[in-house]
PDB file of N, CA and C in Angstrom:
ATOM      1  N   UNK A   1     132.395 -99.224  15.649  1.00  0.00           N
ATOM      2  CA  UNK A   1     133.002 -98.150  14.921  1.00  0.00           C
ATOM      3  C   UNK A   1     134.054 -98.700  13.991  1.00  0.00           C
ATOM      4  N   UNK A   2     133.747 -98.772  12.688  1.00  0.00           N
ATOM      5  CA  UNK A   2     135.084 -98.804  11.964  1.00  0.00           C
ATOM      6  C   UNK A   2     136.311 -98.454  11.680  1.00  0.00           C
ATOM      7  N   UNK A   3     137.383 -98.531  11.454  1.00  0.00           N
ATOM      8  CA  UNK A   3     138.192 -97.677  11.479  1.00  0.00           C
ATOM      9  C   UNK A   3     138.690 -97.040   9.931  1.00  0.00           C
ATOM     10  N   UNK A   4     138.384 -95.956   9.903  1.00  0.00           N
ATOM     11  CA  UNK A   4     138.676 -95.676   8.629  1.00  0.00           C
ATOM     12  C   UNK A   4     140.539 -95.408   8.298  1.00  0.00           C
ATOM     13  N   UNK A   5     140.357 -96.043   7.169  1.00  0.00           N
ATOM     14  CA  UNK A   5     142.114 -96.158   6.910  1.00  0.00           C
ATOM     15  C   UNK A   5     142.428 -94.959   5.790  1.00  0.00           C
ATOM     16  N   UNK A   6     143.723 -94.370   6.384  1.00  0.00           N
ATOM     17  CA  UNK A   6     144.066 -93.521   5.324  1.00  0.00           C
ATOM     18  C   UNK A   6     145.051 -93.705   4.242  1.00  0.00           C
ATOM     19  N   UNK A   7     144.316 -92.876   3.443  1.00  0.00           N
ATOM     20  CA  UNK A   7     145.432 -93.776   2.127  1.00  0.00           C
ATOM     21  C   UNK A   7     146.384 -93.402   2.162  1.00  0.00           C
ATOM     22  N   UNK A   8     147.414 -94.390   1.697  1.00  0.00           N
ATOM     23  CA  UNK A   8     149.104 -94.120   1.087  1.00  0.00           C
ATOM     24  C   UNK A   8     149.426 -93.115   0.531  1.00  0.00           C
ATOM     25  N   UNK A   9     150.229 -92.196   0.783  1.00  0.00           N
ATOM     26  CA  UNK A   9     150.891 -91.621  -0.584  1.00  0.00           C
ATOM     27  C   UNK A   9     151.996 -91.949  -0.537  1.00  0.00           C
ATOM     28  N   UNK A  10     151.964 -91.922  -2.035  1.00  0.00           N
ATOM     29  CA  UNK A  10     153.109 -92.723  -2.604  1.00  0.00           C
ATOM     30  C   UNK A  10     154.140 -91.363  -2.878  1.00  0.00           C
ATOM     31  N   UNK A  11     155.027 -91.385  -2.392  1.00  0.00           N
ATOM     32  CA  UNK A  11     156.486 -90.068  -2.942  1.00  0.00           C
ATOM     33  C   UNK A  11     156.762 -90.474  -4.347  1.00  0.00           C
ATOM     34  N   UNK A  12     156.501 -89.455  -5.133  1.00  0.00           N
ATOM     35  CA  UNK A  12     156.988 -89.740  -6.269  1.00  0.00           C
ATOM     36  C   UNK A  12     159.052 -89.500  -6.640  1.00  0.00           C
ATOM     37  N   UNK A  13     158.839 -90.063  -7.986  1.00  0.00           N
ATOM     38  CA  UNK A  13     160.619 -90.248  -7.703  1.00  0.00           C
ATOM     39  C   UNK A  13     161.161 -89.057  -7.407  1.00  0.00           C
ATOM     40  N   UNK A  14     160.779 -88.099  -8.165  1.00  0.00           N
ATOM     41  CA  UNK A  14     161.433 -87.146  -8.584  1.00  0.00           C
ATOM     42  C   UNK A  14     161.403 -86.119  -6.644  1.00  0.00           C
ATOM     43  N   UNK A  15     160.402 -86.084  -6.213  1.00  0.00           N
ATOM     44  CA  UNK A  15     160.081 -85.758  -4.788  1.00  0.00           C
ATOM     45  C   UNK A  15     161.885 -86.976  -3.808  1.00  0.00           C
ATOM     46  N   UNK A  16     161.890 -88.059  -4.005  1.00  0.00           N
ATOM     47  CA  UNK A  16     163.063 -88.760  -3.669  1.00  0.00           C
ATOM     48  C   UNK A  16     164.294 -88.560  -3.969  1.00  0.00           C
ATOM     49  N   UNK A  17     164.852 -87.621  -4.873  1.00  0.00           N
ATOM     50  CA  UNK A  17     165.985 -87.425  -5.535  1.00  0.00           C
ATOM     51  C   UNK A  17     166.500 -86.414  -4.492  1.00  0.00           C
ATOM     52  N   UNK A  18     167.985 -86.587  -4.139  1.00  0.00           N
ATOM     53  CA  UNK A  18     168.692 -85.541  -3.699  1.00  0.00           C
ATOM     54  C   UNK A  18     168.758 -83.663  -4.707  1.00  0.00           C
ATOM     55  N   UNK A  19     168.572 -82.958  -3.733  1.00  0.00           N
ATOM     56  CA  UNK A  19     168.632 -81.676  -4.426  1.00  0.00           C
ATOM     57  C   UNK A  19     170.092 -81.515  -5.595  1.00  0.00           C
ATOM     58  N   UNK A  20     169.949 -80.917  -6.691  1.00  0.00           N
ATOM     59  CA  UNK A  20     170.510 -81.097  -7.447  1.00  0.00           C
ATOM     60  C   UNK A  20     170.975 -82.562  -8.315  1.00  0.00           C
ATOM     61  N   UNK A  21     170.042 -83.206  -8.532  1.00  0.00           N
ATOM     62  CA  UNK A  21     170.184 -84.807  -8.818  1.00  0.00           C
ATOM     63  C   UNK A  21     169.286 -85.350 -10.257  1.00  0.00           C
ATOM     64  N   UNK A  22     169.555 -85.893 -10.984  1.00  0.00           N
ATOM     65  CA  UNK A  22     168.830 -86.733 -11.920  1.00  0.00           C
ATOM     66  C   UNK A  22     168.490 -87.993 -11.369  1.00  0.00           C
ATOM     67  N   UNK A  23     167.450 -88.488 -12.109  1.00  0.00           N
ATOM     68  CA  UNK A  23     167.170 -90.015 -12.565  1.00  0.00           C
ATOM     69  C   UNK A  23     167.248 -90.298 -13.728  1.00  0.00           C
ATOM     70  N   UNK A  24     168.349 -91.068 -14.211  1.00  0.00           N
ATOM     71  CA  UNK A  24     168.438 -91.823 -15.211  1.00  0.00           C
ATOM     72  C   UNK A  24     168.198 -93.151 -15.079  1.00  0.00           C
ATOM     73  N   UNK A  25     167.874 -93.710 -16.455  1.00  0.00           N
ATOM     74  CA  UNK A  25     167.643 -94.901 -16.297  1.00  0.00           C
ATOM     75  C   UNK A  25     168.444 -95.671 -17.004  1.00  0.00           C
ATOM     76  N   UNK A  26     168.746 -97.107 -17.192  1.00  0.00           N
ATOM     77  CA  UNK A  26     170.136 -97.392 -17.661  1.00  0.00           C
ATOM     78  C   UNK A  26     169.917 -99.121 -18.584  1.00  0.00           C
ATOM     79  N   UNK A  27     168.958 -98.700 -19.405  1.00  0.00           N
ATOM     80  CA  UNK A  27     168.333-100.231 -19.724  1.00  0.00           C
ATOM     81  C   UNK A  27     169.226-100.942 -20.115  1.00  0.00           C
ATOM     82  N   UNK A  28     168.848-102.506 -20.054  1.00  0.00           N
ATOM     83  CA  UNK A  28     169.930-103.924 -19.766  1.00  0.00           C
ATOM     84  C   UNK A  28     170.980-103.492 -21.359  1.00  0.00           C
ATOM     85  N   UNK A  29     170.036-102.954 -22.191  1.00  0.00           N
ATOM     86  CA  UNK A  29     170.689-103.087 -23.677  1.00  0.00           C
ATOM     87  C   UNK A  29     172.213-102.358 -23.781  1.00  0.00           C
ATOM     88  N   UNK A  30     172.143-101.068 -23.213  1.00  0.00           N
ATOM     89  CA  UNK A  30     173.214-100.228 -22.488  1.00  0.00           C
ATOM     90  C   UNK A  30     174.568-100.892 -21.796  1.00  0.00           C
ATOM     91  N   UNK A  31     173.915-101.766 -21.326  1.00  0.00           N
ATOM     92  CA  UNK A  31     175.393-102.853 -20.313  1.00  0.00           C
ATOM     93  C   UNK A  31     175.801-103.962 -20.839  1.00  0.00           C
ATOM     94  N   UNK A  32     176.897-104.083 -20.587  1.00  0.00           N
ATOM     95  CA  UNK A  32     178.261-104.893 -21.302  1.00  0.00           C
ATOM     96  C   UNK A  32     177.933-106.332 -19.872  1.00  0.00           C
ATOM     97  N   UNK A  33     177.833-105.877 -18.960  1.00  0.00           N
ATOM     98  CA  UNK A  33     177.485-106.614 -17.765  1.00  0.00           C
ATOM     99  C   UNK A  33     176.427-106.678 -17.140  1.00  0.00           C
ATOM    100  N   UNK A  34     175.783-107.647 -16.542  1.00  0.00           N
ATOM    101  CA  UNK A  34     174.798-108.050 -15.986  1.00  0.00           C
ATOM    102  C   UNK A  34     174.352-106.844 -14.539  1.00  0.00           C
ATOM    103  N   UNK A  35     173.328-106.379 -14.380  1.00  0.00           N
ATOM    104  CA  UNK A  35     173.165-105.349 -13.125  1.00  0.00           C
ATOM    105  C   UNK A  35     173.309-106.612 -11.595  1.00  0.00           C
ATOM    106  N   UNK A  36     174.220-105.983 -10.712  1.00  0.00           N
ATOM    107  CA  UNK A  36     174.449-106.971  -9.653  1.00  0.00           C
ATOM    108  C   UNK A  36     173.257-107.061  -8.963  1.00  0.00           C
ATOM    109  N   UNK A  37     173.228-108.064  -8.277  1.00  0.00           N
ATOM    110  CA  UNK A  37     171.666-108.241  -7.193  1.00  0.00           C
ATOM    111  C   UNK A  37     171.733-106.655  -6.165  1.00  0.00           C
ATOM    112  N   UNK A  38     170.923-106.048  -6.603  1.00  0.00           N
ATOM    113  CA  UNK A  38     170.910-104.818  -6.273  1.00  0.00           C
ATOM    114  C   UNK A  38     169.628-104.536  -5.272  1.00  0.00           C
ATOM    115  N   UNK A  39     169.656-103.542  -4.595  1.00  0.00           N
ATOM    116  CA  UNK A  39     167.951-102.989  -3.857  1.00  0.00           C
ATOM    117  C   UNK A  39     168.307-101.331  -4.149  1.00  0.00           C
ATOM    118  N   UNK A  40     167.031-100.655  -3.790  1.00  0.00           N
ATOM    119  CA  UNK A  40     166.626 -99.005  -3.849  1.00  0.00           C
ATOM    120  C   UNK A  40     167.388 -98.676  -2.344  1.00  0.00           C
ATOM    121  N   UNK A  41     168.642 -97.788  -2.679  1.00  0.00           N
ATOM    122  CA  UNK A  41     168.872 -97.376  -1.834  1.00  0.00           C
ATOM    123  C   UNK A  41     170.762 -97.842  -1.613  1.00  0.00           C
ATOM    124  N   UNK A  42     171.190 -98.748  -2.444  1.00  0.00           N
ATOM    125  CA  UNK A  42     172.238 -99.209  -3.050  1.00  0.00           C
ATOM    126  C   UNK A  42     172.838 -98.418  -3.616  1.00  0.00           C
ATOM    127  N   UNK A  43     174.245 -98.148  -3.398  1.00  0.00           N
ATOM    128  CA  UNK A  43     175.639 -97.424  -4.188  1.00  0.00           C
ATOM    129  C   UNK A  43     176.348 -97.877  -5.012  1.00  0.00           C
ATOM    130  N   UNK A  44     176.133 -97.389  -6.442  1.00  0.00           N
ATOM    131  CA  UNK A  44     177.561 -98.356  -7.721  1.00  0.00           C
ATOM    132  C   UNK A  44     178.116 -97.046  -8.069  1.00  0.00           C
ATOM    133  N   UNK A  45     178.919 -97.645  -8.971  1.00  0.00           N
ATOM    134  CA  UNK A  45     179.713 -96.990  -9.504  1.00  0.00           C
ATOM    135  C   UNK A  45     179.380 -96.977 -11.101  1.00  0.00           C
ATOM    136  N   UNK A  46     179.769 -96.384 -11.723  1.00  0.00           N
ATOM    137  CA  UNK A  46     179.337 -96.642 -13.623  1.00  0.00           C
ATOM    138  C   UNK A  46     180.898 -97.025 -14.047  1.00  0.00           C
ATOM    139  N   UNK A  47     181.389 -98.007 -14.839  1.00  0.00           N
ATOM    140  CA  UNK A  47     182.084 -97.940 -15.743  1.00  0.00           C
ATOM    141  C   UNK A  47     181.879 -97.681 -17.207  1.00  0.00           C
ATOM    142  N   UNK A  48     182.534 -97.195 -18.021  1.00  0.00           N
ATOM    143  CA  UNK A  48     182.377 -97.041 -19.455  1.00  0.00           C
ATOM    144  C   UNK A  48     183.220 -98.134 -20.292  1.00  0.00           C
ATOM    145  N   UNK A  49     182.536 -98.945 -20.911  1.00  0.00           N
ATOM    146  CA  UNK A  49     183.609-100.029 -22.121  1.00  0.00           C
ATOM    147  C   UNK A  49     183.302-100.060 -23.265  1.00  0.00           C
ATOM    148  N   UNK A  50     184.749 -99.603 -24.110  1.00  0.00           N
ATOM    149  CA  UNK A  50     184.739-100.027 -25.860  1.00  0.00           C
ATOM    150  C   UNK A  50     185.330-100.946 -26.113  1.00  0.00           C
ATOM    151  N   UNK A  51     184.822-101.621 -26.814  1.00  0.00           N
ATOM    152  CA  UNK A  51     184.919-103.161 -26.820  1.00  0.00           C
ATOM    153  C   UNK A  51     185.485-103.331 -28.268  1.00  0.00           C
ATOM    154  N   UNK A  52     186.690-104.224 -28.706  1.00  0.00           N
ATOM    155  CA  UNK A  52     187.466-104.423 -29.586  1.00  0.00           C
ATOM    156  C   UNK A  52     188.971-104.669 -29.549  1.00  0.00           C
ATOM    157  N   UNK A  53     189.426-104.438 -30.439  1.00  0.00           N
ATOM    158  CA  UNK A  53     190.977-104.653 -30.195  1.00  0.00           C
ATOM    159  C   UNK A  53     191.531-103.520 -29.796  1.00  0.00           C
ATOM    160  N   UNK A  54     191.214-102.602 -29.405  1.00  0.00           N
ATOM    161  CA  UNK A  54     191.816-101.303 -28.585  1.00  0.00           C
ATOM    162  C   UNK A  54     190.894-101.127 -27.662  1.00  0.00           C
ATOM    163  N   UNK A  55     190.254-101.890 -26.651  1.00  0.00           N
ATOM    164  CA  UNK A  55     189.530-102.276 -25.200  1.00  0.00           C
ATOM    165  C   UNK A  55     189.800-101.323 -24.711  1.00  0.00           C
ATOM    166  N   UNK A  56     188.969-100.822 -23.614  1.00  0.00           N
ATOM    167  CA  UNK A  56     189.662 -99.632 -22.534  1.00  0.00           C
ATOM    168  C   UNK A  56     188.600 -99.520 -22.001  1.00  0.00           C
ATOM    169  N   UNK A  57     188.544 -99.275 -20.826  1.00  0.00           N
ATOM    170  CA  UNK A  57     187.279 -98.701 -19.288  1.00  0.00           C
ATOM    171  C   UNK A  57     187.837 -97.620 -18.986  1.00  0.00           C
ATOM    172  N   UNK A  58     186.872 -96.953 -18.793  1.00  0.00           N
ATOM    173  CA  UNK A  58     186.838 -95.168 -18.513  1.00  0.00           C
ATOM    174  C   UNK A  58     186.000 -94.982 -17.409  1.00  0.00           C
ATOM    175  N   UNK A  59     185.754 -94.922 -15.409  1.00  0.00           N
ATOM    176  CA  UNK A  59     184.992 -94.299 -14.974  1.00  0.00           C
ATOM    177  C   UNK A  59     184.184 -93.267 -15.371  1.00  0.00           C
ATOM    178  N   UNK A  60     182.754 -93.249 -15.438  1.00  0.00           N
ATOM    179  CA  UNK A  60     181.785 -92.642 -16.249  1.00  0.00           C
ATOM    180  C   UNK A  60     181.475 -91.935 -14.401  1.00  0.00           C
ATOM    181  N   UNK A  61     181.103 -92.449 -13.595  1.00  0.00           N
ATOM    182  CA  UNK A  61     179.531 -92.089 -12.425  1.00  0.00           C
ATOM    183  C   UNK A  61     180.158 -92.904 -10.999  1.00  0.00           C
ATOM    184  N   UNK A  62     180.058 -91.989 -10.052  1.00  0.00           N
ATOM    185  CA  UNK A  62     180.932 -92.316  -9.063  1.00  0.00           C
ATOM    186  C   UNK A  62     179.453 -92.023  -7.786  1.00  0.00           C
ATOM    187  N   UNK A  63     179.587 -93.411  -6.908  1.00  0.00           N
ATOM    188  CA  UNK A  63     178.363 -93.046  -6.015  1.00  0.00           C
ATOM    189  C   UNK A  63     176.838 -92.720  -6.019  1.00  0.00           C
ATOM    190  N   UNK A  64     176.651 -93.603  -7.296  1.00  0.00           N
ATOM    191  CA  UNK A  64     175.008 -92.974  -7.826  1.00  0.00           C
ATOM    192  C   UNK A  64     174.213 -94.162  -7.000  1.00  0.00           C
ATOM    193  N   UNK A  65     173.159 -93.485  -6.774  1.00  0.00           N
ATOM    194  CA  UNK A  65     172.201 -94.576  -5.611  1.00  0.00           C
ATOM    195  C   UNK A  65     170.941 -95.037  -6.345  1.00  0.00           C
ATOM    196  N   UNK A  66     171.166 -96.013  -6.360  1.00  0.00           N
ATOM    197  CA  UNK A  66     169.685 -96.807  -7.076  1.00  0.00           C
ATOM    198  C   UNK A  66     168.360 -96.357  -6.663  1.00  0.00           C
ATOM    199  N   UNK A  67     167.816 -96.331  -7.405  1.00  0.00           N
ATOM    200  CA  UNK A  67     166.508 -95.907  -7.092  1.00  0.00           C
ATOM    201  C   UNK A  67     165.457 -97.060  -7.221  1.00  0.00           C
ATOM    202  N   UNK A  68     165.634 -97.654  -8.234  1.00  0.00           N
ATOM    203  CA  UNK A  68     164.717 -98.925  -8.503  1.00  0.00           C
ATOM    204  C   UNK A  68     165.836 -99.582  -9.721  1.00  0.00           C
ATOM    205  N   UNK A  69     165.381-100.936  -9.788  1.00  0.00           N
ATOM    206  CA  UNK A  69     166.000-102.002 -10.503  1.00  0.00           C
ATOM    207  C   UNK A  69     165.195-103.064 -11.048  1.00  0.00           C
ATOM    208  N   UNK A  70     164.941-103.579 -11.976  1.00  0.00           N
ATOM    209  CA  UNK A  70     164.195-104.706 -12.452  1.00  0.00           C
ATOM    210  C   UNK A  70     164.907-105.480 -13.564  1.00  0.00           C
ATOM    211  N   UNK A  71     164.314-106.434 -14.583  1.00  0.00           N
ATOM    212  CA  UNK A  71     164.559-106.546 -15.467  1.00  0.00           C
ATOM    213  C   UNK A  71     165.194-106.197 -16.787  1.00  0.00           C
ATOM    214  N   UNK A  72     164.579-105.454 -16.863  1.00  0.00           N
ATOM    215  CA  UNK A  72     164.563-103.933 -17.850  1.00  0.00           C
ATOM    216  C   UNK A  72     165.572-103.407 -17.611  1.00  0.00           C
ATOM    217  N   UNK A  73     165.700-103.073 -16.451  1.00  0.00           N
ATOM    218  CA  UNK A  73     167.220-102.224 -16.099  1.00  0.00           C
ATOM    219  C   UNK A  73     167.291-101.709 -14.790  1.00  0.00           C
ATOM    220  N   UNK A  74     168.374-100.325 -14.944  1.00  0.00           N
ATOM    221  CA  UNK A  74     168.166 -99.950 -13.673  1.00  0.00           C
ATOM    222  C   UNK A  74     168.292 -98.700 -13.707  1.00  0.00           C
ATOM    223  N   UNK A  75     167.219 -97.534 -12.501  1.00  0.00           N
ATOM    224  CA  UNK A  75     167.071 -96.434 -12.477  1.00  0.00           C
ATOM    225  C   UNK A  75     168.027 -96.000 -11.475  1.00  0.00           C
ATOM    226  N   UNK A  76     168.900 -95.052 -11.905  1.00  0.00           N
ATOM    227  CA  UNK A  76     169.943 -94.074 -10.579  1.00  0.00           C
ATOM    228  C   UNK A  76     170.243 -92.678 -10.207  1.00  0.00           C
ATOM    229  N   UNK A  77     170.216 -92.347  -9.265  1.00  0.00           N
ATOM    230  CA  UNK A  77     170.313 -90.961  -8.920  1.00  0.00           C
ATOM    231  C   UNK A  77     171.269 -90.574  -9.495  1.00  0.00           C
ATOM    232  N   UNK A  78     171.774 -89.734 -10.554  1.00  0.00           N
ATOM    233  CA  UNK A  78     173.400 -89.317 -10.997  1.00  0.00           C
ATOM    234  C   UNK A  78     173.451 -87.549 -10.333  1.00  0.00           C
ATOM    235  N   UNK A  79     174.670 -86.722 -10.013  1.00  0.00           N
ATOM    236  CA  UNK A  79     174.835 -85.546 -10.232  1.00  0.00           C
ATOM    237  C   UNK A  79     174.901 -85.233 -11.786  1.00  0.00           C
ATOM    238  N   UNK A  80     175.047 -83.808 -12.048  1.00  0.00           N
ATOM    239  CA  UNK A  80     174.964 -83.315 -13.381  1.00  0.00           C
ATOM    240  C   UNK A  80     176.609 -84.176 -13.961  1.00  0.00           C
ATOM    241  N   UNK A  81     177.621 -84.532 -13.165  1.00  0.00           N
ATOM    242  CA  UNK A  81     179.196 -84.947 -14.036  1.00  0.00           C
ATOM    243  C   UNK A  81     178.118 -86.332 -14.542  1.00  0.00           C
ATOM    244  N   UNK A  82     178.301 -86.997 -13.864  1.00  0.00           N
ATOM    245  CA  UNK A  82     178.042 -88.332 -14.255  1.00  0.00           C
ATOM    246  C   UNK A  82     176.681 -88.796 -15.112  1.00  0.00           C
ATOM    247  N   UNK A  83     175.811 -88.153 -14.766  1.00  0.00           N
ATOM    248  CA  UNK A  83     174.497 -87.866 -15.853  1.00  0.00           C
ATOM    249  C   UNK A  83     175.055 -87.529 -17.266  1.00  0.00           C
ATOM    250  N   UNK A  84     175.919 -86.319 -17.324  1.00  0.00           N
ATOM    251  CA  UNK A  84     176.755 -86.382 -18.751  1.00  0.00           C
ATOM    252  C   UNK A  84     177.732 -87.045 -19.326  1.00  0.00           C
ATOM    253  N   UNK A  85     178.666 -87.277 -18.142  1.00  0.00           N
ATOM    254  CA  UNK A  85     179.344 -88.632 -18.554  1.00  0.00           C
ATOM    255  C   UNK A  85     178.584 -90.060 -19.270  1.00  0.00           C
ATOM    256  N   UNK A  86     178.055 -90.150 -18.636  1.00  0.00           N
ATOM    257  CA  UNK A  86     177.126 -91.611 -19.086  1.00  0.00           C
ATOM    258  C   UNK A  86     176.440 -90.955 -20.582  1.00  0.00           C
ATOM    259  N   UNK A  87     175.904 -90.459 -20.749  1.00  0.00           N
ATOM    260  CA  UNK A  87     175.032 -89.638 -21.829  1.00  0.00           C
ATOM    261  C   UNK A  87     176.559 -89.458 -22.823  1.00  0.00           C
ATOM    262  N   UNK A  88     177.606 -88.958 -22.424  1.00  0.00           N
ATOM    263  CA  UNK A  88     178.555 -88.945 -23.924  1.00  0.00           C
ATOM    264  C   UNK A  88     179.459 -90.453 -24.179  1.00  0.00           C
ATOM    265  N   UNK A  89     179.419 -91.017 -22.859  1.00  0.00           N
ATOM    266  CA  UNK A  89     180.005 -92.282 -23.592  1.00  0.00           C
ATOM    267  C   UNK A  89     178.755 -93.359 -24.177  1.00  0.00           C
ATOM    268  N   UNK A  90     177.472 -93.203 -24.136  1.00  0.00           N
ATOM    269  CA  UNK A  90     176.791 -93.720 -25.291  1.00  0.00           C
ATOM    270  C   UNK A  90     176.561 -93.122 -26.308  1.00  0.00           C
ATOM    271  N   UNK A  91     176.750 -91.920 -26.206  1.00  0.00           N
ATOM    272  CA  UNK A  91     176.645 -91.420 -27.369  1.00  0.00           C
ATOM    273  C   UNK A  91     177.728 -91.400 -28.406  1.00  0.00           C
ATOM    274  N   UNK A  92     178.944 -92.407 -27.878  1.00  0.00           N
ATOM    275  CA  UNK A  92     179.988 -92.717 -28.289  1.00  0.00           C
ATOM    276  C   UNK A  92     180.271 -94.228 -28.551  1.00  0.00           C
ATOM    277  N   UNK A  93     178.707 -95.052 -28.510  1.00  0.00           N
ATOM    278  CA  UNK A  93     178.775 -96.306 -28.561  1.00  0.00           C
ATOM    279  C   UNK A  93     179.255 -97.143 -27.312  1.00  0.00           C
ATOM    280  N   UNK A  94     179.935 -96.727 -26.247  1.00  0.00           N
ATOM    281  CA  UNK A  94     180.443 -97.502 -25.440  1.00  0.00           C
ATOM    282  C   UNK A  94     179.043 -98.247 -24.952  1.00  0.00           C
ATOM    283  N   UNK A  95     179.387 -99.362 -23.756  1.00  0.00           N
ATOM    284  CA  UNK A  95     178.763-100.024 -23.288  1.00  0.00           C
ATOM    285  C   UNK A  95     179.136 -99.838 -21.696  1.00  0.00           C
ATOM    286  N   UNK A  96     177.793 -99.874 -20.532  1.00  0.00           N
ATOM    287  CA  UNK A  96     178.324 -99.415 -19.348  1.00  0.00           C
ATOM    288  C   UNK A  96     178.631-100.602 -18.395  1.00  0.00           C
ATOM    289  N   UNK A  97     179.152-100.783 -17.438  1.00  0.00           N
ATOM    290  CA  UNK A  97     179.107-101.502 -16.069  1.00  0.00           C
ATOM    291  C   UNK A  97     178.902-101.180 -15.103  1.00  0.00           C
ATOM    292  N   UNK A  98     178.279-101.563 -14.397  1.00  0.00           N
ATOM    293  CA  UNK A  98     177.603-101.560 -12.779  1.00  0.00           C
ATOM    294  C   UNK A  98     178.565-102.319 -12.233  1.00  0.00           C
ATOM    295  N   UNK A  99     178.800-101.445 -10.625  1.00  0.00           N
ATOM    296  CA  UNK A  99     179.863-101.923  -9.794  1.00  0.00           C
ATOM    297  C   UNK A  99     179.022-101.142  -8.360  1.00  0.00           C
ATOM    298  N   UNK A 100     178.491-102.691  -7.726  1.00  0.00           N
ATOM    299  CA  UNK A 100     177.998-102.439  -6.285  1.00  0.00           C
ATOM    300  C   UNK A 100     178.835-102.213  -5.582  1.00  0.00           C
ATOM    301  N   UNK A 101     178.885-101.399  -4.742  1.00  0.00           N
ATOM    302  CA  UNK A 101     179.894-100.882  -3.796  1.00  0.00           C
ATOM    303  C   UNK A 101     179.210-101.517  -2.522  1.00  0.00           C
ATOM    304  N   UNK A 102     180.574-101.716  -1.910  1.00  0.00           N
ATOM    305  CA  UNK A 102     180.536-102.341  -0.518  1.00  0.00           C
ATOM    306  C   UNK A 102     179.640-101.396   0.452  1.00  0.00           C
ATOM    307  N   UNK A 103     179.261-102.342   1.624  1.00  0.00           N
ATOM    308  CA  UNK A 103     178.367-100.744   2.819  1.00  0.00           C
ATOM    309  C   UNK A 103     179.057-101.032   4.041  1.00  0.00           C
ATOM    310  N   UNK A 104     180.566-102.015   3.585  1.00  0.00           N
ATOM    311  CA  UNK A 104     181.449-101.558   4.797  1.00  0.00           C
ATOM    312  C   UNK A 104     183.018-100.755   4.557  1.00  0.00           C
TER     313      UNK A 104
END
């Protein structure tokens, strides 16, 4: 008797997102800094930076959880503040930072 195997389903992202939650995605071009060695399921933080002779960082996204990460960039769960935060400080030219938060 063989055993017949059942297939995977795969959860799609949007099925993974906390209720009331986005996925944004945050490509490398976007960041001033390198994305830290990260995994799905990981907590950062967003900073916002304008870069020049009047410099300044602005917390953009507080507690957003990775969803996936590669090359390219990186995908994160935001609430609606920080989804717009991030969305008006590029739309203001800034550049963002990733800040892995500790899991102690």
């Amino acid at each position: 008797m063989g055993g017949a195997t059942t297939p995977t389903v795969q959860v799609s992202l949007a099925e993974s997102l906390a209720p009331s939650t986005w996925a944004m995605n945050l490509p490398v071009a976007w960041l001033a800094a390198p994305v830290p060695r990260v995994r799905t399921g990981d907590v950062i933080d967003v900073l916002a930076v304008r870069q020049g002779d009047r410099a300044y960082a602005v917390p953009v996204a507080y507690a957003a959880r990775v969803m996936a990460a590669d090359e390219r960039g990186i995908v994160l769960e935001l609430d609606e503040e920080g989804a717009s935060a991030i969305a008006i400080a590029r739309g203001g030219g800034m550049l963002l930072v990733p800040l892995l938060r500790s899991t102690r």
